[in-house]
PDB file of N, CA and C in Angstrom:
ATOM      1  N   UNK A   1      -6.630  -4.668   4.758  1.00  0.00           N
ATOM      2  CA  UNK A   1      -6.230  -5.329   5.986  1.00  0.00           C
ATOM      3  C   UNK A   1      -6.274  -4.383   7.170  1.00  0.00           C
ATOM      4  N   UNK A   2      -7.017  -3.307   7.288  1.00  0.00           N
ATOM      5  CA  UNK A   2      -7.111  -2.506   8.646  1.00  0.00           C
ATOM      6  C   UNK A   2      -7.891  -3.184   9.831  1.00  0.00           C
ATOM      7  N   UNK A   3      -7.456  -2.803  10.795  1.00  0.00           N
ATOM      8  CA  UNK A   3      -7.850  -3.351  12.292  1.00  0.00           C
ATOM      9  C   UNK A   3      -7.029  -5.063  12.687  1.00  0.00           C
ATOM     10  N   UNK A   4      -6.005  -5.040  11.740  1.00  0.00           N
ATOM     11  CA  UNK A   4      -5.301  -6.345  12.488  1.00  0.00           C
ATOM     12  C   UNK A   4      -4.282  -6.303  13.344  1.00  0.00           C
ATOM     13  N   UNK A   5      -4.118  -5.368  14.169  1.00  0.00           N
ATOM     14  CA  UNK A   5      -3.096  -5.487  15.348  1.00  0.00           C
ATOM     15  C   UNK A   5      -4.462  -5.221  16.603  1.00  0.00           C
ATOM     16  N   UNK A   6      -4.112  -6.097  17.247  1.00  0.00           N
ATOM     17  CA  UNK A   6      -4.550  -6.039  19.143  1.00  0.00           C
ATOM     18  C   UNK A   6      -3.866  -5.951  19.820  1.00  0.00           C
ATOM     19  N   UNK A   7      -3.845  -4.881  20.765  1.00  0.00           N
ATOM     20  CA  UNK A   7      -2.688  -3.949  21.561  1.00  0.00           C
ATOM     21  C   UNK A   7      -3.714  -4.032  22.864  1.00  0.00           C
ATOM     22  N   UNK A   8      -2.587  -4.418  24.170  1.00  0.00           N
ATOM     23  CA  UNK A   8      -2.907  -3.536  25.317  1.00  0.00           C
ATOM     24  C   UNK A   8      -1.494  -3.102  25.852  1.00  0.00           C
ATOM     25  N   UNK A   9      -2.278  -1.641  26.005  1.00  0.00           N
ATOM     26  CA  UNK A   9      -1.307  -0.750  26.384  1.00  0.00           C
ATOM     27  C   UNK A   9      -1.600  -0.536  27.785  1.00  0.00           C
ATOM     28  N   UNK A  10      -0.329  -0.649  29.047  1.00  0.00           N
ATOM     29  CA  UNK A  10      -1.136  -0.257  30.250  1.00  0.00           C
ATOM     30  C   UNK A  10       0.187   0.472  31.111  1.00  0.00           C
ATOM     31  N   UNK A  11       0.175   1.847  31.308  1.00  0.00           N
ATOM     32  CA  UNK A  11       1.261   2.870  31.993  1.00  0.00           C
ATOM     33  C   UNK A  11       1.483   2.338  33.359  1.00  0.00           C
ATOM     34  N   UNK A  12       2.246   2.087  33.722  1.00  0.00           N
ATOM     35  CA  UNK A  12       2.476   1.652  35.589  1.00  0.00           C
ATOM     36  C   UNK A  12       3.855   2.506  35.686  1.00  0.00           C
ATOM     37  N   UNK A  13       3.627   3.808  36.499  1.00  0.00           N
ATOM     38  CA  UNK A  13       4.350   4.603  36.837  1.00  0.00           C
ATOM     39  C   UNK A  13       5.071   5.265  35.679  1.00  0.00           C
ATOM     40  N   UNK A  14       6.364   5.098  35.230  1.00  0.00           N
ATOM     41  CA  UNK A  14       7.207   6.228  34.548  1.00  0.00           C
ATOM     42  C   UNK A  14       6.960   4.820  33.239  1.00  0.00           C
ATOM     43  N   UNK A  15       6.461   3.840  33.115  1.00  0.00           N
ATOM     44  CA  UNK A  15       6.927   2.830  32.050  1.00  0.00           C
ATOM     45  C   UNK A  15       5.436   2.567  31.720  1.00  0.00           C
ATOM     46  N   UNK A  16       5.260   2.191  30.409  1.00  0.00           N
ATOM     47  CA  UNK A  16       3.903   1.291  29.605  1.00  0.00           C
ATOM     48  C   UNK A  16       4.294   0.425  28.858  1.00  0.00           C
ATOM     49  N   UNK A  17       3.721  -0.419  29.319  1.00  0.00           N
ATOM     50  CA  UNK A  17       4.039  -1.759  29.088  1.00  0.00           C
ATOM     51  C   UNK A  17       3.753  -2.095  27.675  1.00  0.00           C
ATOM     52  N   UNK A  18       3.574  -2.242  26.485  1.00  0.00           N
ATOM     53  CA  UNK A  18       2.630  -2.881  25.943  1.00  0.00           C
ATOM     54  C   UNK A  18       2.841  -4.500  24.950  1.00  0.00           C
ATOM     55  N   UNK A  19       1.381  -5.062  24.860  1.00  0.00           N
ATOM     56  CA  UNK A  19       1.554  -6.255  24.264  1.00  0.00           C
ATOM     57  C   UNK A  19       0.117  -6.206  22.829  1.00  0.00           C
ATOM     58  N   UNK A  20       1.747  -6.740  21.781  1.00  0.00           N
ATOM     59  CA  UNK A  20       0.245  -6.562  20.158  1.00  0.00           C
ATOM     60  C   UNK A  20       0.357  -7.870  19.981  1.00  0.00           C
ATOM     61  N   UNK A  21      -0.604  -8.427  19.248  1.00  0.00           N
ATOM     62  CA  UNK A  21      -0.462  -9.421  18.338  1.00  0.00           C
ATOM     63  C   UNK A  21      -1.270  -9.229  16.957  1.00  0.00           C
ATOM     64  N   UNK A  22      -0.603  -9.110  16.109  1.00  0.00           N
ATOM     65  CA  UNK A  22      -0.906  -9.064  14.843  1.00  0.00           C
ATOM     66  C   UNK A  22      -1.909 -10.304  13.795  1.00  0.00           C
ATOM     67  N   UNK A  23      -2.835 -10.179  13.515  1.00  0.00           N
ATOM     68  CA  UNK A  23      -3.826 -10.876  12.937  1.00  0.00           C
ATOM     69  C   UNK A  23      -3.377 -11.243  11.167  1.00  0.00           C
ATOM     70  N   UNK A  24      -2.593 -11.985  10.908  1.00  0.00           N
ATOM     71  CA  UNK A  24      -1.767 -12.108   9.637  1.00  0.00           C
ATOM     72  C   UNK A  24      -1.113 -13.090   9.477  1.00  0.00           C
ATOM     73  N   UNK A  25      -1.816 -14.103   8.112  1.00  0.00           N
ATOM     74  CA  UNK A  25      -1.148 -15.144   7.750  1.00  0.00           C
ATOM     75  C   UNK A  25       0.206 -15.550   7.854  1.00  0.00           C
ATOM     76  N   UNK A  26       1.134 -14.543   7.966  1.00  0.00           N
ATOM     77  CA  UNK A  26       2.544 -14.746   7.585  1.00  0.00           C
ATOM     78  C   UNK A  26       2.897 -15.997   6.499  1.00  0.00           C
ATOM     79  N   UNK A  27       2.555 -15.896   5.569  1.00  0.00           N
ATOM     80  CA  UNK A  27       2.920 -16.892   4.561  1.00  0.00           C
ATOM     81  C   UNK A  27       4.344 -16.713   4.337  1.00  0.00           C
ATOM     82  N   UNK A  28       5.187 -17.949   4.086  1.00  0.00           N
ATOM     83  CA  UNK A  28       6.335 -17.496   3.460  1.00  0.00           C
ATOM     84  C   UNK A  28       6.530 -17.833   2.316  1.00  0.00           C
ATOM     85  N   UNK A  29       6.044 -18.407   1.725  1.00  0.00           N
ATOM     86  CA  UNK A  29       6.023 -18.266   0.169  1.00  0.00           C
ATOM     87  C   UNK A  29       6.916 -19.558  -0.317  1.00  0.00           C
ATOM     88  N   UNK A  30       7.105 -20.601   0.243  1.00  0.00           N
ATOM     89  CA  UNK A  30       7.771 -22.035   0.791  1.00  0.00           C
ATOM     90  C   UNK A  30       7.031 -23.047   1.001  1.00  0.00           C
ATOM     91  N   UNK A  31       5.357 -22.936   1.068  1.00  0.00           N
ATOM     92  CA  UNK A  31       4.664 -23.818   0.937  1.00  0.00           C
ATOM     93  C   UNK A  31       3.586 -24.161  -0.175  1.00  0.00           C
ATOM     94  N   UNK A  32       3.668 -25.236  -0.154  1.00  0.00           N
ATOM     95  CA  UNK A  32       2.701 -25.480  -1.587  1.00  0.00           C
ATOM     96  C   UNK A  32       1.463 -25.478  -1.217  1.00  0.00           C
ATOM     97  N   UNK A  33       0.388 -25.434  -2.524  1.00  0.00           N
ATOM     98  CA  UNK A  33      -1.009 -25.952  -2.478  1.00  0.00           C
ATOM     99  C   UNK A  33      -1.646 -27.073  -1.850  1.00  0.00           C
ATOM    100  N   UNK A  34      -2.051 -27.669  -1.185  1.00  0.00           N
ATOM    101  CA  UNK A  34      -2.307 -29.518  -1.271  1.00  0.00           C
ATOM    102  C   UNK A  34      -3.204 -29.569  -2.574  1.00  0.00           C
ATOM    103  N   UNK A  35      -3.867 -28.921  -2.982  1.00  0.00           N
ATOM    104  CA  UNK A  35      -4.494 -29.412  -4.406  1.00  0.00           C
ATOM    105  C   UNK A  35      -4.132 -29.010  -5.190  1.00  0.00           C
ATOM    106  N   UNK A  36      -3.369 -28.017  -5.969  1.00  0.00           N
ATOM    107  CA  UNK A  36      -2.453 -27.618  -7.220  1.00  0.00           C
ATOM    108  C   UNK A  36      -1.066 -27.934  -6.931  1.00  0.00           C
ATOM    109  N   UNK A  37      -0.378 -27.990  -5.922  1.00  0.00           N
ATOM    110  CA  UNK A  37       0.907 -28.321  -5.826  1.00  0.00           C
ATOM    111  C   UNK A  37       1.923 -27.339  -6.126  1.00  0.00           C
ATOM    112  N   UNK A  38       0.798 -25.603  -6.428  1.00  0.00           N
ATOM    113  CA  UNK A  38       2.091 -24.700  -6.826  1.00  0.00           C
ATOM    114  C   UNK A  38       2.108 -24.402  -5.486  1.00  0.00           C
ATOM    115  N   UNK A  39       2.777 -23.336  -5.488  1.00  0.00           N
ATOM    116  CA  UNK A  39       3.396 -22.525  -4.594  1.00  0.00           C
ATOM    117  C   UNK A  39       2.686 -21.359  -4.119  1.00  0.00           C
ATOM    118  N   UNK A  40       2.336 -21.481  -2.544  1.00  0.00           N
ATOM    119  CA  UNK A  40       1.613 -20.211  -2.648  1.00  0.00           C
ATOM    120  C   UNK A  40       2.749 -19.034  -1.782  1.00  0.00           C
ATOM    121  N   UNK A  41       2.138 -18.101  -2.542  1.00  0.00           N
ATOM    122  CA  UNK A  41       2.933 -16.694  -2.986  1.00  0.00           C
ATOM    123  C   UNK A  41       3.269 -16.428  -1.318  1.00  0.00           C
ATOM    124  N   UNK A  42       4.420 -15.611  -1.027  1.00  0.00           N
ATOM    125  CA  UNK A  42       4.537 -14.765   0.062  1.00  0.00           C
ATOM    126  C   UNK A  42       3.811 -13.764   0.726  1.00  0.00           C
ATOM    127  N   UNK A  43       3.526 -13.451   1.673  1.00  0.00           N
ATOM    128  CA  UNK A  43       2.789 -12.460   2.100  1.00  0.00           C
ATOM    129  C   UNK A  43       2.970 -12.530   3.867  1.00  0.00           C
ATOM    130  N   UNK A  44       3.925 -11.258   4.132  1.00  0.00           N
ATOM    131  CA  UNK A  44       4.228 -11.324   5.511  1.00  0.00           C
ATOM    132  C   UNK A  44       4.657  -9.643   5.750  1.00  0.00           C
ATOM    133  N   UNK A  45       4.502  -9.706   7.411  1.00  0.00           N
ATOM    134  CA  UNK A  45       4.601  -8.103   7.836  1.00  0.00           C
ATOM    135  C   UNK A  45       6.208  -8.172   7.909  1.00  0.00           C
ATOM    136  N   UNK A  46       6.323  -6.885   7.277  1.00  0.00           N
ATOM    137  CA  UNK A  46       8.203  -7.017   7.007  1.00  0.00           C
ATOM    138  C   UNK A  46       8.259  -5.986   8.389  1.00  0.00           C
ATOM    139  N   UNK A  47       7.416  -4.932   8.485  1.00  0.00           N
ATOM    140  CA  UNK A  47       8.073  -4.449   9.546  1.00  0.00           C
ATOM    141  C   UNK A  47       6.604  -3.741  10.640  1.00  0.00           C
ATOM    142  N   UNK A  48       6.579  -3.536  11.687  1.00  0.00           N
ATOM    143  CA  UNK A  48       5.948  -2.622  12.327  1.00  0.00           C
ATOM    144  C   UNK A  48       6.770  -1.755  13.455  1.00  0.00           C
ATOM    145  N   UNK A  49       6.226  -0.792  13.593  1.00  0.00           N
ATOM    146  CA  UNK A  49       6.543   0.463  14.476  1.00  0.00           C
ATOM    147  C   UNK A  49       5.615   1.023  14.984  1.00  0.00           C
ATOM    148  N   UNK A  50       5.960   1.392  16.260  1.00  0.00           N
ATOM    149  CA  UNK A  50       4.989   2.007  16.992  1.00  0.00           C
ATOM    150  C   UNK A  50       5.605   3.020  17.558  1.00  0.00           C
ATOM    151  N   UNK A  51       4.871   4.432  17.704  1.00  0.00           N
ATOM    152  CA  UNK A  51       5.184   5.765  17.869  1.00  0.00           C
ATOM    153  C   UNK A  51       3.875   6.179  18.653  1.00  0.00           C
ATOM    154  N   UNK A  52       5.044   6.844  19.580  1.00  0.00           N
ATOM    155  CA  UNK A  52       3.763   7.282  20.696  1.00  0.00           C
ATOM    156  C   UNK A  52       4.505   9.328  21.257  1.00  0.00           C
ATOM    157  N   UNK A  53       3.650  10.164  21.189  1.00  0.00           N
ATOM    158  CA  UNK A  53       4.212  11.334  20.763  1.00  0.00           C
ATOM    159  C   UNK A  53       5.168  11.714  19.985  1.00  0.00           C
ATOM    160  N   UNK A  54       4.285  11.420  18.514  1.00  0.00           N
ATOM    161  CA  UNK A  54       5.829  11.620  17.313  1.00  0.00           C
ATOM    162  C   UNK A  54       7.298  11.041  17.577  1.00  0.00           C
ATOM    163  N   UNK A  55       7.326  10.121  18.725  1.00  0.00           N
ATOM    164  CA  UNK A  55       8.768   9.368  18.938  1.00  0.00           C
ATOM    165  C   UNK A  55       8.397   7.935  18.301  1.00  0.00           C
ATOM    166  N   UNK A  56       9.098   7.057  17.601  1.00  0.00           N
ATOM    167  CA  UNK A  56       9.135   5.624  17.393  1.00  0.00           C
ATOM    168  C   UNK A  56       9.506   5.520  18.675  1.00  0.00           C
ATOM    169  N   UNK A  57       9.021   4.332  19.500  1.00  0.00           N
ATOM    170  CA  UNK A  57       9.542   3.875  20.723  1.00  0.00           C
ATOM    171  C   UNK A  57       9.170   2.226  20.841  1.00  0.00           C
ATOM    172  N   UNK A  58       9.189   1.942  18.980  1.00  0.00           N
ATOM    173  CA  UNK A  58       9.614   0.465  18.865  1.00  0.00           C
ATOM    174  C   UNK A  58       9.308   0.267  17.548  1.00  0.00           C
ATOM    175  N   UNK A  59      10.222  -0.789  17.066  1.00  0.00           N
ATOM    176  CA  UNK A  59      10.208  -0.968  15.549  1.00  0.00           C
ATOM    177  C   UNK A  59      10.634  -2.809  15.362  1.00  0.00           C
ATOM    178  N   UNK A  60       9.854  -3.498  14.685  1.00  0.00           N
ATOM    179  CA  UNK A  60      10.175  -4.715  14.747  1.00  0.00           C
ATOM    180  C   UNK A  60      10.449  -4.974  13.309  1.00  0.00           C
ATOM    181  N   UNK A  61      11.249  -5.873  12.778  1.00  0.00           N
ATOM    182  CA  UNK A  61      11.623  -5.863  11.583  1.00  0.00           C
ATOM    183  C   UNK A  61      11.589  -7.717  11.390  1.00  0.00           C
ATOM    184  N   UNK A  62      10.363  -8.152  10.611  1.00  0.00           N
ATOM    185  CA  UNK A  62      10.107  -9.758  10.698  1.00  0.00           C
ATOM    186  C   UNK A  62      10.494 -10.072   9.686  1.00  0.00           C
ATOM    187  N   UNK A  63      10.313 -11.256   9.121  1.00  0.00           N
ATOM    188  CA  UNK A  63      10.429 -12.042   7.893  1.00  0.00           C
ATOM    189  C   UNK A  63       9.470 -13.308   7.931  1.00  0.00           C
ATOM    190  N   UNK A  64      10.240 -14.030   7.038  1.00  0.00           N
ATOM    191  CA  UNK A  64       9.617 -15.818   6.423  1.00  0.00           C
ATOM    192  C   UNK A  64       9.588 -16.627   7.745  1.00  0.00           C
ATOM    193  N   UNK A  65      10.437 -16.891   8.287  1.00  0.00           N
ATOM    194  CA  UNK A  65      10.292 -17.422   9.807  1.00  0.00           C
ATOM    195  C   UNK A  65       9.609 -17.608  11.267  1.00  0.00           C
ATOM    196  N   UNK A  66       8.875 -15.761  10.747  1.00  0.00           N
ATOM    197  CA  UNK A  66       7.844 -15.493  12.240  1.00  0.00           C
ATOM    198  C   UNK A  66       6.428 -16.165  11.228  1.00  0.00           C
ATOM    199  N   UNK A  67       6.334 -16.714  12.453  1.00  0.00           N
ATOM    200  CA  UNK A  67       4.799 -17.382  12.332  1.00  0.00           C
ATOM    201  C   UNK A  67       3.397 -16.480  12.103  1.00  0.00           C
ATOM    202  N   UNK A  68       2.466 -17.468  12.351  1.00  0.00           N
ATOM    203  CA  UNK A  68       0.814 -16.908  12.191  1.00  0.00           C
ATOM    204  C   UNK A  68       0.615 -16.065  13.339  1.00  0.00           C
ATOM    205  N   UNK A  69       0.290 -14.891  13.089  1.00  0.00           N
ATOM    206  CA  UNK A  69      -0.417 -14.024  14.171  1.00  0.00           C
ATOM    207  C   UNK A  69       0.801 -13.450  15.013  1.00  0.00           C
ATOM    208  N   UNK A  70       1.762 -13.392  14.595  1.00  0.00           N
ATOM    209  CA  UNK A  70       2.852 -12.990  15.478  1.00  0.00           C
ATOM    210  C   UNK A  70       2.497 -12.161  16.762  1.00  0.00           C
ATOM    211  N   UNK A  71       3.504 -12.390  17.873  1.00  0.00           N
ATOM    212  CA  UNK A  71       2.650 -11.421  19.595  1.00  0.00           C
ATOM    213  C   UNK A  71       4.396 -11.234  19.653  1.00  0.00           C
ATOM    214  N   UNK A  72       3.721  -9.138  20.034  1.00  0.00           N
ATOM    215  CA  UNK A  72       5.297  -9.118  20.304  1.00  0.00           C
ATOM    216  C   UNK A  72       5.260  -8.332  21.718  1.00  0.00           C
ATOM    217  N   UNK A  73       6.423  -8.615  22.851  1.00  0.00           N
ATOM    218  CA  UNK A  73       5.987  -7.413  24.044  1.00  0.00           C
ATOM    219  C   UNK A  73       6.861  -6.595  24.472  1.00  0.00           C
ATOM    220  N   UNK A  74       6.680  -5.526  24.482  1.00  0.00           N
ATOM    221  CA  UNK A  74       7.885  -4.587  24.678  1.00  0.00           C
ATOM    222  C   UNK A  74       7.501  -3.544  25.893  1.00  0.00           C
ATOM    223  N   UNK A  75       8.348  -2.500  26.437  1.00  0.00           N
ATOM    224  CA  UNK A  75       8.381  -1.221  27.209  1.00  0.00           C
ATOM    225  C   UNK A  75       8.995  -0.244  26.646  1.00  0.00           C
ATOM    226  N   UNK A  76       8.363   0.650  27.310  1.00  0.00           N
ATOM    227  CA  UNK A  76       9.056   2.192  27.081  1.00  0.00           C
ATOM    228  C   UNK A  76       8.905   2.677  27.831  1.00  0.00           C
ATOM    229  N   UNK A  77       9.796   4.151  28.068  1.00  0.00           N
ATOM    230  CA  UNK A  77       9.884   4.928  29.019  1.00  0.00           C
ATOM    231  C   UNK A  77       8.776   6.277  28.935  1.00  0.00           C
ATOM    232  N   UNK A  78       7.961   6.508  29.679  1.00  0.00           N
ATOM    233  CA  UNK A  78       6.875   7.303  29.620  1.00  0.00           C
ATOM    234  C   UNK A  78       5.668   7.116  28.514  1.00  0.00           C
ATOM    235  N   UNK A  79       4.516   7.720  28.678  1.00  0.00           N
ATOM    236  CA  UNK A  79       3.397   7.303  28.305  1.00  0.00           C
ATOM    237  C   UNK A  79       2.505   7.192  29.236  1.00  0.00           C
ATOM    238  N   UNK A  80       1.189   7.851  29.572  1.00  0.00           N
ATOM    239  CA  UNK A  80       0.223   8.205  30.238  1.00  0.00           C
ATOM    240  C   UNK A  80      -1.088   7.396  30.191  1.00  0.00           C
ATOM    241  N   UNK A  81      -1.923   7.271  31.277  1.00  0.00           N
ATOM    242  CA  UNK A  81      -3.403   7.135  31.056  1.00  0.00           C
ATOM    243  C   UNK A  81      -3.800   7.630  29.900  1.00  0.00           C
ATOM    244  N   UNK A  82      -4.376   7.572  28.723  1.00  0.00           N
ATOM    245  CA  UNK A  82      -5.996   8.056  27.552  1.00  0.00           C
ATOM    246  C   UNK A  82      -5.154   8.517  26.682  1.00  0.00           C
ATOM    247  N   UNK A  83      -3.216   8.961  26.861  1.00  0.00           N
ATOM    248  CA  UNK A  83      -2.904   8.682  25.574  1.00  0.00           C
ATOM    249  C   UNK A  83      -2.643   7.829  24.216  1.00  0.00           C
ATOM    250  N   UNK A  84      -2.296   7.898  23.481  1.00  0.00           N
ATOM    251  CA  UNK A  84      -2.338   7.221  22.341  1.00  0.00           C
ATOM    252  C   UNK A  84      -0.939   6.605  21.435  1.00  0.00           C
ATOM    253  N   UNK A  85      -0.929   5.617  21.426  1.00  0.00           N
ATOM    254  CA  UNK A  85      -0.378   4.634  20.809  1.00  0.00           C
ATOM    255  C   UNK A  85      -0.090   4.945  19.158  1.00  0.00           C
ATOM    256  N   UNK A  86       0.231   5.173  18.121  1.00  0.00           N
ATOM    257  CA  UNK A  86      -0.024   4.667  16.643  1.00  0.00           C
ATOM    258  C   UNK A  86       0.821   3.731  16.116  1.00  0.00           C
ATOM    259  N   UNK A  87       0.342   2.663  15.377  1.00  0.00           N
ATOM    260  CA  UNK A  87       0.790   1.114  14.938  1.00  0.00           C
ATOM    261  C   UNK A  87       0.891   1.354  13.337  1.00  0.00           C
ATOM    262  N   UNK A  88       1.723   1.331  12.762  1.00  0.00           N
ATOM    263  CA  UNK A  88       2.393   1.283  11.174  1.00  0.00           C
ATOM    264  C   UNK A  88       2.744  -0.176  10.981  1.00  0.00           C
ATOM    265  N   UNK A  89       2.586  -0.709  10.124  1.00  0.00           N
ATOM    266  CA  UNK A  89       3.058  -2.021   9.466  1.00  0.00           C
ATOM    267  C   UNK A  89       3.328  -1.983   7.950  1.00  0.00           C
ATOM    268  N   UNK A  90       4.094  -2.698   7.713  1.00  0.00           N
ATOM    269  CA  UNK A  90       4.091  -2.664   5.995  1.00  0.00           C
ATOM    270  C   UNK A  90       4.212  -4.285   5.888  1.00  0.00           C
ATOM    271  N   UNK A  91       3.888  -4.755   4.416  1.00  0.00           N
ATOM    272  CA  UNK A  91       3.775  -6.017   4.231  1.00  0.00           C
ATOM    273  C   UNK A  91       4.960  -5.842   3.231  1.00  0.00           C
ATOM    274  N   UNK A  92       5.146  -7.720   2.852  1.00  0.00           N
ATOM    275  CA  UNK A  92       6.384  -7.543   1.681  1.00  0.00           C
ATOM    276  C   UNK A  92       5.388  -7.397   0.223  1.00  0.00           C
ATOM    277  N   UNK A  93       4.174  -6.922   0.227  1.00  0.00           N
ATOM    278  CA  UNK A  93       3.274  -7.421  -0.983  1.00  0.00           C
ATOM    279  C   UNK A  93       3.443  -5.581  -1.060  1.00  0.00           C
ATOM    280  N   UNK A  94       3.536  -5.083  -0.310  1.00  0.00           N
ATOM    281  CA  UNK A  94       3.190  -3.244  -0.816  1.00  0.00           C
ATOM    282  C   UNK A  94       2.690  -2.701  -0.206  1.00  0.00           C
ATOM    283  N   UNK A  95       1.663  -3.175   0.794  1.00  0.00           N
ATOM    284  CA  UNK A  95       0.548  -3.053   1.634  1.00  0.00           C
ATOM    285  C   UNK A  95       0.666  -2.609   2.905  1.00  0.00           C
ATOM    286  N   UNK A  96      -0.190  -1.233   3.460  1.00  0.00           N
ATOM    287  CA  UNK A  96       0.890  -0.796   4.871  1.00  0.00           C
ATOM    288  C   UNK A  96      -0.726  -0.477   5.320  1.00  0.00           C
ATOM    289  N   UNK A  97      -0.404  -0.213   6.272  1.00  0.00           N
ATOM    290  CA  UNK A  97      -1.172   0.347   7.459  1.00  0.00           C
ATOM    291  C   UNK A  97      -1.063   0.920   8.650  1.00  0.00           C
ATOM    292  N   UNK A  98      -2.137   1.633   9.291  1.00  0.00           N
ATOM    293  CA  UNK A  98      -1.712   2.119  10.347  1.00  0.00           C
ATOM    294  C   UNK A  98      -2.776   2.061  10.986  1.00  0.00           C
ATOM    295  N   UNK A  99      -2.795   2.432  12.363  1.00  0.00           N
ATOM    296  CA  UNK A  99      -3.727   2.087  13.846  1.00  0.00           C
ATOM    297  C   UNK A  99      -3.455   2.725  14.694  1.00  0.00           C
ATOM    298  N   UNK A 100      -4.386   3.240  15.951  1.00  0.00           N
ATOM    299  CA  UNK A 100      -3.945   3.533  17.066  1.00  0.00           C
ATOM    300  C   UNK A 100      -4.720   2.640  17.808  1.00  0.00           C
ATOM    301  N   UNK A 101      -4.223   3.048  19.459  1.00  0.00           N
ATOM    302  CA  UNK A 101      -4.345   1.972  20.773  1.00  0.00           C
ATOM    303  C   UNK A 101      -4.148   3.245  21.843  1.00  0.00           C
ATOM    304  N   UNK A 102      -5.401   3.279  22.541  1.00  0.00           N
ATOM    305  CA  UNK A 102      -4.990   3.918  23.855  1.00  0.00           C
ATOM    306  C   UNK A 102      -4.373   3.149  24.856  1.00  0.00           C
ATOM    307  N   UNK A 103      -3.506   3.816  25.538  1.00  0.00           N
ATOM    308  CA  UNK A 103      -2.757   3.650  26.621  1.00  0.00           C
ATOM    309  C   UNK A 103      -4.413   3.511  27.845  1.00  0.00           C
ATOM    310  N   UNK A 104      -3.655   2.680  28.584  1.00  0.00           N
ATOM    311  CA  UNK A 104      -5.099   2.333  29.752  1.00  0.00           C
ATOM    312  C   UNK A 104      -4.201   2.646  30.968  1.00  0.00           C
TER     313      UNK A 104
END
C-alpha cells in the first residue's frame, strides 16, 4: 500500500498549513458480502503521524467509523519552503507505512 496519502503542504509565514487525504478502503469489518453474505474482514488506518524535523507535529488516531479516503487538515508552528514532511500510518491488519511531502 505505498503512495496512499496526498498531502499539500504550504508555509505562510511562521505556520504550514497542511491538508492529506488518505487513499484507503476503511472497511470496518460490519459489512457483509452481497453475494456470500459473510462478513468482510476489517481493514482500516488505526493511526497516522506526521513529523517534520524529527518532531511529530501531528498524530491522528482513527477507527471503524472514519470513512473511505479519510481528509484530515491541520497546522503547525514552523516549517519552510523545499522542506520535508514524513507521513507514518499503521493499519489494524499489521501493515504500516511511510511517505514524505515537501512543504511548497
Amino acid at each position: 500500500m505505498a503512495g496512499i496519502m496526498k498531502v499539500k503542504a504550504k508555509a505562510k509565514g511562521e505556520v504550514t498549513n497542511v491538508k492529506l487525504m488518505a487513499k484507503h478502503i476503511m472497511e470496518s469489518g460490519q459489512r457483509k458480502d452481497k453475494k456470500t453474505g459473510e462478513l468482510i474482514p476489517a481493514m482500516f488506518l488505526q493511526e497516522i503521524s506526521v513529523q517534520h524535523g524529527g518532531k511529530t507535529v501531528f498524530t491522528a488516531n482513527l477507527g471503524t467509523a472514519v470513512s473511505k479516503n479519510p481528509y484530515l487538515a491541520f497546522s503547525f508552528a514552523g516549517g519552510a519552503k523545499g522542506e520535508e514532511l514524513t507521513l507514518n500510518w499503521v493499519e489494524n491488519t499489521g501493515k504500516t507505512g511511510s511517505e514524505t511531502a515537501a512543504i511548497k
